[in-house]
C-alpha atoms as a PDB file:
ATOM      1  CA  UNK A   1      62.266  54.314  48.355  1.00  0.00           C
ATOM      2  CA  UNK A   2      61.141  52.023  45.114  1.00  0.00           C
ATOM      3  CA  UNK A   3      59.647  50.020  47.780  1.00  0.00           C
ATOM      4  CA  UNK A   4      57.368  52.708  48.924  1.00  0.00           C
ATOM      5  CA  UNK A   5      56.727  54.145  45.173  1.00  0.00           C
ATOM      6  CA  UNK A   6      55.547  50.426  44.427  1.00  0.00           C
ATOM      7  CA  UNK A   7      53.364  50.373  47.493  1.00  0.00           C
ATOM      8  CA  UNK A   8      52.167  53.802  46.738  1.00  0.00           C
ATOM      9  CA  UNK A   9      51.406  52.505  43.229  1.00  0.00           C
ATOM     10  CA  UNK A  10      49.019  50.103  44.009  1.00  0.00           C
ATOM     11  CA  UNK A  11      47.091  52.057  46.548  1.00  0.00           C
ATOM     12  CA  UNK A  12      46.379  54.202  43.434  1.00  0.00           C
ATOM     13  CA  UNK A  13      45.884  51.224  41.545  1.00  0.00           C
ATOM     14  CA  UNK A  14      43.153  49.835  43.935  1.00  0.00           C
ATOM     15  CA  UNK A  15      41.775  53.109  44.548  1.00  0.00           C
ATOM     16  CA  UNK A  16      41.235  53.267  40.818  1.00  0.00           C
ATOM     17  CA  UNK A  17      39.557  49.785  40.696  1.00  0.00           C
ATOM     18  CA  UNK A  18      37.428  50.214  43.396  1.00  0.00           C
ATOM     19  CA  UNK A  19      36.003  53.475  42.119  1.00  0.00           C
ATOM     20  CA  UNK A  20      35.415  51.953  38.929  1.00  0.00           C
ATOM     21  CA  UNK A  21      34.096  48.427  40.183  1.00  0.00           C
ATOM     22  CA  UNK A  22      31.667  50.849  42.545  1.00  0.00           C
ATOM     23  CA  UNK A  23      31.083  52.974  39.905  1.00  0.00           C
ATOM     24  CA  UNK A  24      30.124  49.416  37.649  1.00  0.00           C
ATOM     25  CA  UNK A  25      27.803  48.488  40.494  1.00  0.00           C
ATOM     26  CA  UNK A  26      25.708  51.943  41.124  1.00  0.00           C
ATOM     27  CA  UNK A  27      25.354  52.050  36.987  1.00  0.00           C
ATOM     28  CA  UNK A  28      24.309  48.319  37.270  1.00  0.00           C
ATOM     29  CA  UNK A  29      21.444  48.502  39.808  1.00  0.00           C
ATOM     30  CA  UNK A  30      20.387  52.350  38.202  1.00  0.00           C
ATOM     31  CA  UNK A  31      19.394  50.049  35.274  1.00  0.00           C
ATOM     32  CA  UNK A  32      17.741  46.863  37.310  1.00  0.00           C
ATOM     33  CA  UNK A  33      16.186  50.001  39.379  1.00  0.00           C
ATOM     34  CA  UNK A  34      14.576  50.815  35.564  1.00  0.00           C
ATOM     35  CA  UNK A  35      13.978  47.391  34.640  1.00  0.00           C
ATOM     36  CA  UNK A  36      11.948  46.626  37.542  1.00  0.00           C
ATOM     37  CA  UNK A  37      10.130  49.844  37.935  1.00  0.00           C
ATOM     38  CA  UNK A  38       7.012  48.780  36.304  1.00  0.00           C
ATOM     39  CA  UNK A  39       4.192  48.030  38.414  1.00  0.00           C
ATOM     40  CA  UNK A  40       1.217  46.156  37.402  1.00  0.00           C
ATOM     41  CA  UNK A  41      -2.078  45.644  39.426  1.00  0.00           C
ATOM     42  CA  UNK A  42      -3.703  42.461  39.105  1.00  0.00           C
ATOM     43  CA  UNK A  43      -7.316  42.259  39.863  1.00  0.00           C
ATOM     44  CA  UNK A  44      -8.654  38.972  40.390  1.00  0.00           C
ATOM     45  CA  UNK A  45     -11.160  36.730  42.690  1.00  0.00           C
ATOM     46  CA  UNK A  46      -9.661  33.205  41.448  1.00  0.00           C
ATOM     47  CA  UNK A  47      -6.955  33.096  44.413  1.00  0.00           C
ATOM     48  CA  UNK A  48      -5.499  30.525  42.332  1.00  0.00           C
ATOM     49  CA  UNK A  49      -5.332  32.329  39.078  1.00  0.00           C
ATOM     50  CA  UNK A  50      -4.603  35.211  40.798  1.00  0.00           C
ATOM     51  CA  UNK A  51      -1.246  33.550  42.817  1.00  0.00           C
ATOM     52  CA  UNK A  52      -0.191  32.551  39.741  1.00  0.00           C
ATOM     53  CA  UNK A  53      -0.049  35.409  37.488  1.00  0.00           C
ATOM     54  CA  UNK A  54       1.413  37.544  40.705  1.00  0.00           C
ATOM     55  CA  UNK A  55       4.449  34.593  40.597  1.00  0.00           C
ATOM     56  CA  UNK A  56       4.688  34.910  36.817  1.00  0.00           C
ATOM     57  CA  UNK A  57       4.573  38.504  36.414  1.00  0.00           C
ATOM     58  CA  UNK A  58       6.944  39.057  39.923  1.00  0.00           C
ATOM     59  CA  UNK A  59       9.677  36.780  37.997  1.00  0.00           C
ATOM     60  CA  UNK A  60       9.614  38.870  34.646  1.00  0.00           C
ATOM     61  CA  UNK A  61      10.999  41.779  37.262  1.00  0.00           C
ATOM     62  CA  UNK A  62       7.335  43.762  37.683  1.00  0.00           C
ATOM     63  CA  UNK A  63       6.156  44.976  41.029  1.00  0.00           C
ATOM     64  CA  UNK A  64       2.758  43.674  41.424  1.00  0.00           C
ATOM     65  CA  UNK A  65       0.031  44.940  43.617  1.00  0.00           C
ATOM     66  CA  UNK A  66      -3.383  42.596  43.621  1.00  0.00           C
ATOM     67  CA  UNK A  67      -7.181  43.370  44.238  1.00  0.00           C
ATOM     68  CA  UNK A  68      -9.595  40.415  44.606  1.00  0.00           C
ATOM     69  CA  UNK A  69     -12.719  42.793  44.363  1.00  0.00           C
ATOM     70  CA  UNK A  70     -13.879  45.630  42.134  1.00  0.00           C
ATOM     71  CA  UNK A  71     -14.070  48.236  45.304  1.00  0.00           C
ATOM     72  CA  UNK A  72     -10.534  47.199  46.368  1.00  0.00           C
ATOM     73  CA  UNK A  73      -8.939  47.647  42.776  1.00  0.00           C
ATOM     74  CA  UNK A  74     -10.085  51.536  42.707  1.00  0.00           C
ATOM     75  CA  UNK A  75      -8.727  51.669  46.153  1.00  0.00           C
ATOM     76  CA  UNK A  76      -5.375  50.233  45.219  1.00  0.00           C
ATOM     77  CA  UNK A  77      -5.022  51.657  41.874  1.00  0.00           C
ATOM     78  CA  UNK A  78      -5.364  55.157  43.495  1.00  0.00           C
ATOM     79  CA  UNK A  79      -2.979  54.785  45.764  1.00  0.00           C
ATOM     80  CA  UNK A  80      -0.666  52.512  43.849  1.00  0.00           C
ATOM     81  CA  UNK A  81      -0.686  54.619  40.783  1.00  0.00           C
ATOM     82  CA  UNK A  82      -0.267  51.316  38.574  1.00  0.00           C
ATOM     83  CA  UNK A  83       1.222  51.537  34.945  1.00  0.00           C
ATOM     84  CA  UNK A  84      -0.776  48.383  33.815  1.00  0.00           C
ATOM     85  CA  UNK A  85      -3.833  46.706  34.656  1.00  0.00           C
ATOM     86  CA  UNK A  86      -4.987  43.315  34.501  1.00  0.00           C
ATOM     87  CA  UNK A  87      -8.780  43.504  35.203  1.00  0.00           C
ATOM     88  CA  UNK A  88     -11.036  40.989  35.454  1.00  0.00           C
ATOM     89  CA  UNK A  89     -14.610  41.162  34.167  1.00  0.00           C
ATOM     90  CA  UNK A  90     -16.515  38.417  37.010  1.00  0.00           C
ATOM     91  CA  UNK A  91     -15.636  40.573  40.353  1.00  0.00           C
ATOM     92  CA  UNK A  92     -17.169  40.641  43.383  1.00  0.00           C
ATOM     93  CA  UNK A  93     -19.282  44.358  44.945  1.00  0.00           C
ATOM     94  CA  UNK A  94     -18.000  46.146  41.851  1.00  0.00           C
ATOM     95  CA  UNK A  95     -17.492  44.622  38.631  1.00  0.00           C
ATOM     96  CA  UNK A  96     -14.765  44.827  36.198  1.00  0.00           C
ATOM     97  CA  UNK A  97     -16.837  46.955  33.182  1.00  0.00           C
ATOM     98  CA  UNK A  98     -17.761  49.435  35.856  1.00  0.00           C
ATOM     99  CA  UNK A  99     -14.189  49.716  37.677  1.00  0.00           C
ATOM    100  CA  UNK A 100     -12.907  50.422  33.809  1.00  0.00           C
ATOM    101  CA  UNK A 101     -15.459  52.534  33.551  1.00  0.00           C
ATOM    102  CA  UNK A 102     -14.477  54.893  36.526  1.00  0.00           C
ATOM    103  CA  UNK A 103     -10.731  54.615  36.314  1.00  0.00           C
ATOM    104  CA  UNK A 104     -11.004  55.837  32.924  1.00  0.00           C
ATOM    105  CA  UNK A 105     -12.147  59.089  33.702  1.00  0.00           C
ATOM    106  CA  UNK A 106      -9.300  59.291  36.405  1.00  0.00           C
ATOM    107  CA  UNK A 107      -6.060  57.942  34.864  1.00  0.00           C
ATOM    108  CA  UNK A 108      -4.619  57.273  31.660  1.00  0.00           C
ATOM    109  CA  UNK A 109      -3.371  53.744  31.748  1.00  0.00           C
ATOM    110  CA  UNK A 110      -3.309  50.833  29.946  1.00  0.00           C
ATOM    111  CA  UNK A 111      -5.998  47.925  30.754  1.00  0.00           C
ATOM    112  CA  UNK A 112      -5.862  44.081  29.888  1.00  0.00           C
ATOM    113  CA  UNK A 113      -9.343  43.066  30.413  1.00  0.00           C
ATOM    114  CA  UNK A 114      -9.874  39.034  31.281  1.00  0.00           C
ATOM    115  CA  UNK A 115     -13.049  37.168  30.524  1.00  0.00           C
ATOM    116  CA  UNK A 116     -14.698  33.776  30.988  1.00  0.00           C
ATOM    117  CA  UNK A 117     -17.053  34.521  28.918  1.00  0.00           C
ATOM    118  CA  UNK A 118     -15.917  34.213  25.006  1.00  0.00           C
ATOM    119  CA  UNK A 119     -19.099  36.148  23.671  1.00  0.00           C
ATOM    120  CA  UNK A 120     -18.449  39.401  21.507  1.00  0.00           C
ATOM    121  CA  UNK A 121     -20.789  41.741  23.284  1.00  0.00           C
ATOM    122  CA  UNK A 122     -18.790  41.388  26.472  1.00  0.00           C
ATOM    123  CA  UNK A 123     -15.389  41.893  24.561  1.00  0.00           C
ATOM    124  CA  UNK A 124     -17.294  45.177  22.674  1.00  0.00           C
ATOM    125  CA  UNK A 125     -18.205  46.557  25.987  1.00  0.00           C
ATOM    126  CA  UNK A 126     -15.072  46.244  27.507  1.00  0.00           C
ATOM    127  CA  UNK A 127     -13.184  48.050  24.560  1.00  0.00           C
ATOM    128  CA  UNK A 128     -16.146  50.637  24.688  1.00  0.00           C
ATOM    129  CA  UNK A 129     -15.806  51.724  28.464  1.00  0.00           C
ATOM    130  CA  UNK A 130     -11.724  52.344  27.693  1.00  0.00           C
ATOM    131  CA  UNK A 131      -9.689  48.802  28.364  1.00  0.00           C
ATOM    132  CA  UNK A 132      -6.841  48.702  25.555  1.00  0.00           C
ATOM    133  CA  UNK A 133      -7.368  44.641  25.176  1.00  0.00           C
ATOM    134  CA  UNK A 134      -9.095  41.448  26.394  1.00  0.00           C
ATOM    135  CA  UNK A 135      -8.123  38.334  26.756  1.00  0.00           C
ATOM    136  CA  UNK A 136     -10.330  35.231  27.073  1.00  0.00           C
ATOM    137  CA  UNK A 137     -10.033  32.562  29.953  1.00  0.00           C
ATOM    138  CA  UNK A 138      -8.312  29.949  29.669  1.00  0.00           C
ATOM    139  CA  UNK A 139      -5.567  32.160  28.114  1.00  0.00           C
ATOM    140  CA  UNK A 140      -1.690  31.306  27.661  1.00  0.00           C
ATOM    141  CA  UNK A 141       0.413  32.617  29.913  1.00  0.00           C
ATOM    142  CA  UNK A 142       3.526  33.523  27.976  1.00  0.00           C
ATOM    143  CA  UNK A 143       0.905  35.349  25.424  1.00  0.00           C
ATOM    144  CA  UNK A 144      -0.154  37.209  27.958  1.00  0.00           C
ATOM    145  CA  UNK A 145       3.089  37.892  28.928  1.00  0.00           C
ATOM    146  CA  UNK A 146       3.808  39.184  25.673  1.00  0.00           C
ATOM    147  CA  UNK A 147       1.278  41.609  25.954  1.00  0.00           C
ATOM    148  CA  UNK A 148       1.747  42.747  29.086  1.00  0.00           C
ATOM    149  CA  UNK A 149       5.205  43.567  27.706  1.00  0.00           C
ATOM    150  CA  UNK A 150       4.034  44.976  24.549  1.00  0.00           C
ATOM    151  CA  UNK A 151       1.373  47.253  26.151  1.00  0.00           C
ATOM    152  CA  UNK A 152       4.138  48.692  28.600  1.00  0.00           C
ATOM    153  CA  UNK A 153       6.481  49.563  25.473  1.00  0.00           C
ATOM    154  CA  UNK A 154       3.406  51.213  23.638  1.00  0.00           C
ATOM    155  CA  UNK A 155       2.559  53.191  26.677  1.00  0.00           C
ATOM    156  CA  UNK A 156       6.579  54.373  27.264  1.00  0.00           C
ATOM    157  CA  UNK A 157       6.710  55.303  23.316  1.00  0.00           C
ATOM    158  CA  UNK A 158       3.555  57.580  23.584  1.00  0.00           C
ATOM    159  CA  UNK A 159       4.841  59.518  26.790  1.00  0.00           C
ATOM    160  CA  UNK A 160       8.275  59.438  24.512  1.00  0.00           C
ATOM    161  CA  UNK A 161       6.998  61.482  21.555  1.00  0.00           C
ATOM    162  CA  UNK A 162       7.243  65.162  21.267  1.00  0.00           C
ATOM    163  CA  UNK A 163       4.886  67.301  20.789  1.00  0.00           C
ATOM    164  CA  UNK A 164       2.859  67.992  17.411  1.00  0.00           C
ATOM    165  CA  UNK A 165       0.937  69.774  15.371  1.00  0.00           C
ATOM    166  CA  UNK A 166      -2.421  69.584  14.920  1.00  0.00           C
ATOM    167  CA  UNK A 167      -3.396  66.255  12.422  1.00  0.00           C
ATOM    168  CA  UNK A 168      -6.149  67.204  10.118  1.00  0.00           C
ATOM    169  CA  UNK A 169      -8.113  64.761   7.800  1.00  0.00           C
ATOM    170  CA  UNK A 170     -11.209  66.680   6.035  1.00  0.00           C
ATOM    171  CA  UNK A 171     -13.050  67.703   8.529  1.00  0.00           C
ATOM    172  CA  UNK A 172     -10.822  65.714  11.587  1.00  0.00           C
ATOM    173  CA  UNK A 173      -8.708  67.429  13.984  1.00  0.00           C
ATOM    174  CA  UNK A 174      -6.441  65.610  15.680  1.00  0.00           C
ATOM    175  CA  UNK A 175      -4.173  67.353  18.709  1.00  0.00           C
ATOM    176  CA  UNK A 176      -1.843  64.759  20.231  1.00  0.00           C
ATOM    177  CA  UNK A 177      -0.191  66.962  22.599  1.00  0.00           C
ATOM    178  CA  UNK A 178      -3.648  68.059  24.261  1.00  0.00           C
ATOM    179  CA  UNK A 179      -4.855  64.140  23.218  1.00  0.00           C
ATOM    180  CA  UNK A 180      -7.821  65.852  21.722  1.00  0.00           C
ATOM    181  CA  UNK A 181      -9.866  64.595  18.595  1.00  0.00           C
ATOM    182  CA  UNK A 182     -12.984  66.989  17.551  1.00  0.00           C
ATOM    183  CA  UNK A 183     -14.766  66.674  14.278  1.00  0.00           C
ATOM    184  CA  UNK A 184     -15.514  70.392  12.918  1.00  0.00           C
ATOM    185  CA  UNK A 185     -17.207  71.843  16.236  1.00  0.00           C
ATOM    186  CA  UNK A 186     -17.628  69.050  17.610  1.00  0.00           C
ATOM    187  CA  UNK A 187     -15.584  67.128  20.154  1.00  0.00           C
ATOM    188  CA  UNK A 188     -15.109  63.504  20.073  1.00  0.00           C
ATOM    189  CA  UNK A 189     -15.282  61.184  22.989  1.00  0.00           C
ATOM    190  CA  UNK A 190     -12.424  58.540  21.916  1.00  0.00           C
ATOM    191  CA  UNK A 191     -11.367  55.797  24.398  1.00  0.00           C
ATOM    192  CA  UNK A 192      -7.113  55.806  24.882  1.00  0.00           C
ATOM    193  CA  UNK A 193      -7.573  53.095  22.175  1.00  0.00           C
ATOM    194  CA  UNK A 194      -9.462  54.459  19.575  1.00  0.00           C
ATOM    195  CA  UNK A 195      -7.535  58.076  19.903  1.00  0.00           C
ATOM    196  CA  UNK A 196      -4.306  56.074  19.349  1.00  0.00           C
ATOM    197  CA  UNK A 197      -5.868  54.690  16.335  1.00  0.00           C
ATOM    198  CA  UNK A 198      -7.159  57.514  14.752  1.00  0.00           C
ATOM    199  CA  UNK A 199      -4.219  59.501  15.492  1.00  0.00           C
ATOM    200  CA  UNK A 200      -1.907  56.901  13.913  1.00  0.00           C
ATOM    201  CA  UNK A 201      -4.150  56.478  10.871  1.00  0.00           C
ATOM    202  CA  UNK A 202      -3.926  60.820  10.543  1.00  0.00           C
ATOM    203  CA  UNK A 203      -0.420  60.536  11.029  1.00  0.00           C
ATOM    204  CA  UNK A 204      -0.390  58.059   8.001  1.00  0.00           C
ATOM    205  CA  UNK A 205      -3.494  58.949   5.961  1.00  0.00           C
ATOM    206  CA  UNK A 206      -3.977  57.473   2.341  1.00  0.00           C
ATOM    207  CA  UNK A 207      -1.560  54.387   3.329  1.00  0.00           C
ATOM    208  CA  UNK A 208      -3.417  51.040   3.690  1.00  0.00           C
ATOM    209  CA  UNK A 209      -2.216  49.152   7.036  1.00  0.00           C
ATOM    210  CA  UNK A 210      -3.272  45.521   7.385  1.00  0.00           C
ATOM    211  CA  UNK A 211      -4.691  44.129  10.770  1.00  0.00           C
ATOM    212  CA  UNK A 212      -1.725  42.771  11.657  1.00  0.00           C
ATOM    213  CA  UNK A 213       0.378  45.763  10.539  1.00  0.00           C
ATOM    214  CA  UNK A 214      -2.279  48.607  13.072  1.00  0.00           C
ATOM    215  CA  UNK A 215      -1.985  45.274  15.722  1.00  0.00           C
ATOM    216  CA  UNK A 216       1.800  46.116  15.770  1.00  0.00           C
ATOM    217  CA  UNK A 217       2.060  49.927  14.984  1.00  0.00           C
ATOM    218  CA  UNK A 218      -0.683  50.949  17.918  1.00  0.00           C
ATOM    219  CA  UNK A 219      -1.023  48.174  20.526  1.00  0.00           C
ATOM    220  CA  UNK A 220       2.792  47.502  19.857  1.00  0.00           C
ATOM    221  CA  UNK A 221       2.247  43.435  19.783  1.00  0.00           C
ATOM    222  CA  UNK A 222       5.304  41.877  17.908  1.00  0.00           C
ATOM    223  CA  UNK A 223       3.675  38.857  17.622  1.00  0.00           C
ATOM    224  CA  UNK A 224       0.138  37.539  15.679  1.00  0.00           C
ATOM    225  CA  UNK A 225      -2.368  38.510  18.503  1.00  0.00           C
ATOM    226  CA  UNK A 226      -5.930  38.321  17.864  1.00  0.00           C
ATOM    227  CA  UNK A 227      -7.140  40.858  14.862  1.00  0.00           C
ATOM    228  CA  UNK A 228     -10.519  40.915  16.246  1.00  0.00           C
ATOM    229  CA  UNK A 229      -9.192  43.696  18.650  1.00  0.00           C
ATOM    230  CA  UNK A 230      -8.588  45.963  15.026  1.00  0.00           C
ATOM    231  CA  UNK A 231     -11.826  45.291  13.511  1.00  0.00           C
ATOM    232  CA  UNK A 232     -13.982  46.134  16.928  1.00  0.00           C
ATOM    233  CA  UNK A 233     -12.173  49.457  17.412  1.00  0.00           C
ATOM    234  CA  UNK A 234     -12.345  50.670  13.704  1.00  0.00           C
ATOM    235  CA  UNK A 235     -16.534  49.843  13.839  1.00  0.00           C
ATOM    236  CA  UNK A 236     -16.210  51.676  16.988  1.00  0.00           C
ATOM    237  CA  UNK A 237     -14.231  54.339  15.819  1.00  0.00           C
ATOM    238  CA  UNK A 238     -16.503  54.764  13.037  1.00  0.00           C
ATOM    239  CA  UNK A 239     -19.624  55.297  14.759  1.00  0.00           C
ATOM    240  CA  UNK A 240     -17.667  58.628  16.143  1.00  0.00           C
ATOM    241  CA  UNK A 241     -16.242  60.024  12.887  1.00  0.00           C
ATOM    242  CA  UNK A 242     -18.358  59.332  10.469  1.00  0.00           C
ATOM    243  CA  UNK A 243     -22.152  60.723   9.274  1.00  0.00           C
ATOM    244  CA  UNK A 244     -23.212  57.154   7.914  1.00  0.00           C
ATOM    245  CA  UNK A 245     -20.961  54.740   9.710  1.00  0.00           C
ATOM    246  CA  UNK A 246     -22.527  51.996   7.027  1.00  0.00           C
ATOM    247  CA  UNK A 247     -21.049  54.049   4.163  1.00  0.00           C
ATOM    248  CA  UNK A 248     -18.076  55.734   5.748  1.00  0.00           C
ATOM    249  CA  UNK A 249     -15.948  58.441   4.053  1.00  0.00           C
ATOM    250  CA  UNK A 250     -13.372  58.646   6.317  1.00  0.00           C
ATOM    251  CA  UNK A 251     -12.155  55.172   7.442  1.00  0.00           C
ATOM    252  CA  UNK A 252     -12.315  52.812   4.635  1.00  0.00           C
ATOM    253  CA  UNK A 253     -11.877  49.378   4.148  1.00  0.00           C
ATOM    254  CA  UNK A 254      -9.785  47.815   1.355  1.00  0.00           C
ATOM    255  CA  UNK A 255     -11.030  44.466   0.674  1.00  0.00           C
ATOM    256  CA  UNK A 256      -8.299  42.036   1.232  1.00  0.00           C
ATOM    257  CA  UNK A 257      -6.073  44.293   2.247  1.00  0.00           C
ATOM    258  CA  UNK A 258      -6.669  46.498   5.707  1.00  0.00           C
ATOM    259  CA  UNK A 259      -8.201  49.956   6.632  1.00  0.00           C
ATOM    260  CA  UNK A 260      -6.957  53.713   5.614  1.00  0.00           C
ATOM    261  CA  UNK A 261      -8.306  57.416   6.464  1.00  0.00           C
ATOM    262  CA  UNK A 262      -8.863  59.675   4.213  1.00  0.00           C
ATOM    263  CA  UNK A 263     -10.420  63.151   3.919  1.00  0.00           C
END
């Protein structure tokens, strides 16, 4: 009889473990499922460059879909429904400003424009047309990386944040719910970008960020990326909001110091 109570024991005993070592396992791959469930479409005509950042990205646990022209990335980010893109500016039958340019109007998502060229006006276009950030060939790969990673978290923390009221500055309007900006009657045509911006800077009005501080609080970069990306949205952002963008009224500069709105 104690035999069988004993034997009877450790049938509960093991029945117990393995619901709990399966029950370890299911919670285990639920979060690798989440971890993983990121998928990023590269689009790029250097085979070489291309392989490479497909390897790179594939071991930091992102699915990655490629394109090696301009007509194949709209093809593949419609149907792949990416939640970042790496776009190349050089592409073959469509280029890179244009494909921006038309995936903008269809999806919300963030874009990491490359260049080989390191000239401003192709950076300024490229922010202009909607892409989040650039980045100029030959780049490093673990900064790129990093913002890959830090675009992704910026993107999640947006969809993340409840709904709010309307934002006003003077004459500004704000809605981030309906991601609307207008400016008294009329409506203003932000990129992603520059509505992130100008929302954050509503959110926040009167307080002086640094570069460094609005690189971190709206493109989410933990790390010292490349202020340039600050300054060409806020003289962007100014040519929207303001009546004399050479004298603005809204979005000032402190000297030494960083940008604030005010109204």
């Amino acid at each position: 009889m104690q035999q069988r109570r004993c034997l009877s024991f450790s049938a509960v005993r093991w029945s117990q473990s393995h619901h709990l070592i399966g029950y370890a396992v299911h919670s285990i791959l639920e979060v690798m499922a989440e971890m993983t469930s990121d998928k990023i479409l590269v689009v790029e005509d250097d085979r070489n460059l291309l392989d490479t950042l497909k390897y790179n990205l594939r071991k930091e646990g992102y699915e990655v879909v490629t394109a090696v022209d301009g007509a194949e990335a709209l093809d593949v980010a419609r149907r792949e429904k990416p939640n970042l893109i790496i776009l190349d500016i050089m592409l073959p039958k469509i280029s890179g400003f244009e494909v921006c340019r038309i995936l903008r109007k269809e999806m919300i998502v963030p874009i990491l424009m490359l260049t080989a060229k390191a000239e401003e006006t192709d950076k300024i276009v490229g922010l202009e047309i909607g892409a989040d950030d650039y980045m100029t060939k030959p780049f490093s790969l673990r900064e790129l990386l990093a913002r890959v990673r830090a675009m992704l978290r910026r993107a999640k923390m947006v969809e993340k944040q409840p709904e709010e009221a309307l934002l006003k500055v003077g004459d500004i309007e704000v809605d981030v719910a309906r991601h609307h900006a207008s400016k008294g009657t009329t409506t203003l045509e932000l990129t992603p970008k520059e509505f992130d911006l100008l929302a954050f800077l509503a959110r926040n009005r009167g307080f002086v960020f640094s570069r460094d501080q609005l690189l971190e609080k709206v493109w989410g970069y933990d790390f010292a990326g490349d202020t340039r990306t600050v300054d060409v949205h806020i003289r962007w952002l100014r040519q929207k909001i303001e009546t004399d963008p050479n004298d603005p009224e809204h979005l000032i500069t402190v000297r030494g110091t960083g940008y604030k709105l005010e109204g």
